[in-house]
Protein backbone atom coordinates (compact mmCIF):
# COMPACT_ATOMS: atom_id res chain seq x y z
CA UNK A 1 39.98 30.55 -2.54
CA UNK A 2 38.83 29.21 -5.45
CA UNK A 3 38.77 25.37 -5.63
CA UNK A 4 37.73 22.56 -7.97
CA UNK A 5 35.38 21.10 -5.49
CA UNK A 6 34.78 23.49 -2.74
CA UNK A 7 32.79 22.09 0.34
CA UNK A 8 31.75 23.29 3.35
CA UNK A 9 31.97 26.96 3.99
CA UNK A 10 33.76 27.69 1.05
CA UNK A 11 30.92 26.28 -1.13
CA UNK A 12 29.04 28.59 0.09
CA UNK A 13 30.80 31.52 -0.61
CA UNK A 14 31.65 30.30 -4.34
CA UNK A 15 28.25 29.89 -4.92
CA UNK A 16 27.19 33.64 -3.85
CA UNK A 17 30.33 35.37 -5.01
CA UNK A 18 29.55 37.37 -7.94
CA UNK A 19 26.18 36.99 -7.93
CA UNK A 20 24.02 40.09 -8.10
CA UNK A 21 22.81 42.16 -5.07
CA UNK A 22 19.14 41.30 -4.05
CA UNK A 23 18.66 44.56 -1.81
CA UNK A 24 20.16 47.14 -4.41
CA UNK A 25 20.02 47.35 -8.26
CA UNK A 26 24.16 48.11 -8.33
CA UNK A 27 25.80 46.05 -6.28
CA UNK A 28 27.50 42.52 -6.56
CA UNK A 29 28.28 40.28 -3.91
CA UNK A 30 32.09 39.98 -3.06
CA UNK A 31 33.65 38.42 -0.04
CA UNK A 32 34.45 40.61 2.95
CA UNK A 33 33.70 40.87 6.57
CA UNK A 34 30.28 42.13 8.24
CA UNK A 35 30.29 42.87 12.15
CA UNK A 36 34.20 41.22 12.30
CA UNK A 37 32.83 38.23 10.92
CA UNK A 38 33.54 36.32 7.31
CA UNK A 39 30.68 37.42 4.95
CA UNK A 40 29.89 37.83 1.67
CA UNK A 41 28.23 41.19 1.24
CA UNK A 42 27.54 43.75 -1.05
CA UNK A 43 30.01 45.81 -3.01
CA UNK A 44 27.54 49.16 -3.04
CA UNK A 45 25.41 48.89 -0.54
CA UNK A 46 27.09 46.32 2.21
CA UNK A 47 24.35 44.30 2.83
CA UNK A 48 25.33 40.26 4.15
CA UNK A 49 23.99 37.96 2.00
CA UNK A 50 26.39 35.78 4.35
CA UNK A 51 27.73 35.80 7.37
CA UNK A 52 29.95 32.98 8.61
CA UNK A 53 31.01 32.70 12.66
């Protein structure tokens, strides 16, 4: 997914992915899927930071 340019959608997953958690100390934001939808959420605790629909 990873693109020179990204736009859109995927811009804003490259620019969350990888970033540290903001609800737990341990966790780092990855992409996944939260309530059957795209997200990025946390790798510990699974808290969206995005949700995409």
């Amino acid at each position: 997914m990873s693109q020179a340019n990204p736009t859109g959608r995927n811009a804003l997953v490259e620019k969350l992915r990888e970033r540290d958690c903001e609800y737990c100390t341990d966790g780092t934001l990855v992409e996944g899927t939260y309530k059957d939808n795209e997200a990025v959420v946390c790798d510990e605790c699974d808290t969206p930071a995005l949700q995409l629909w």
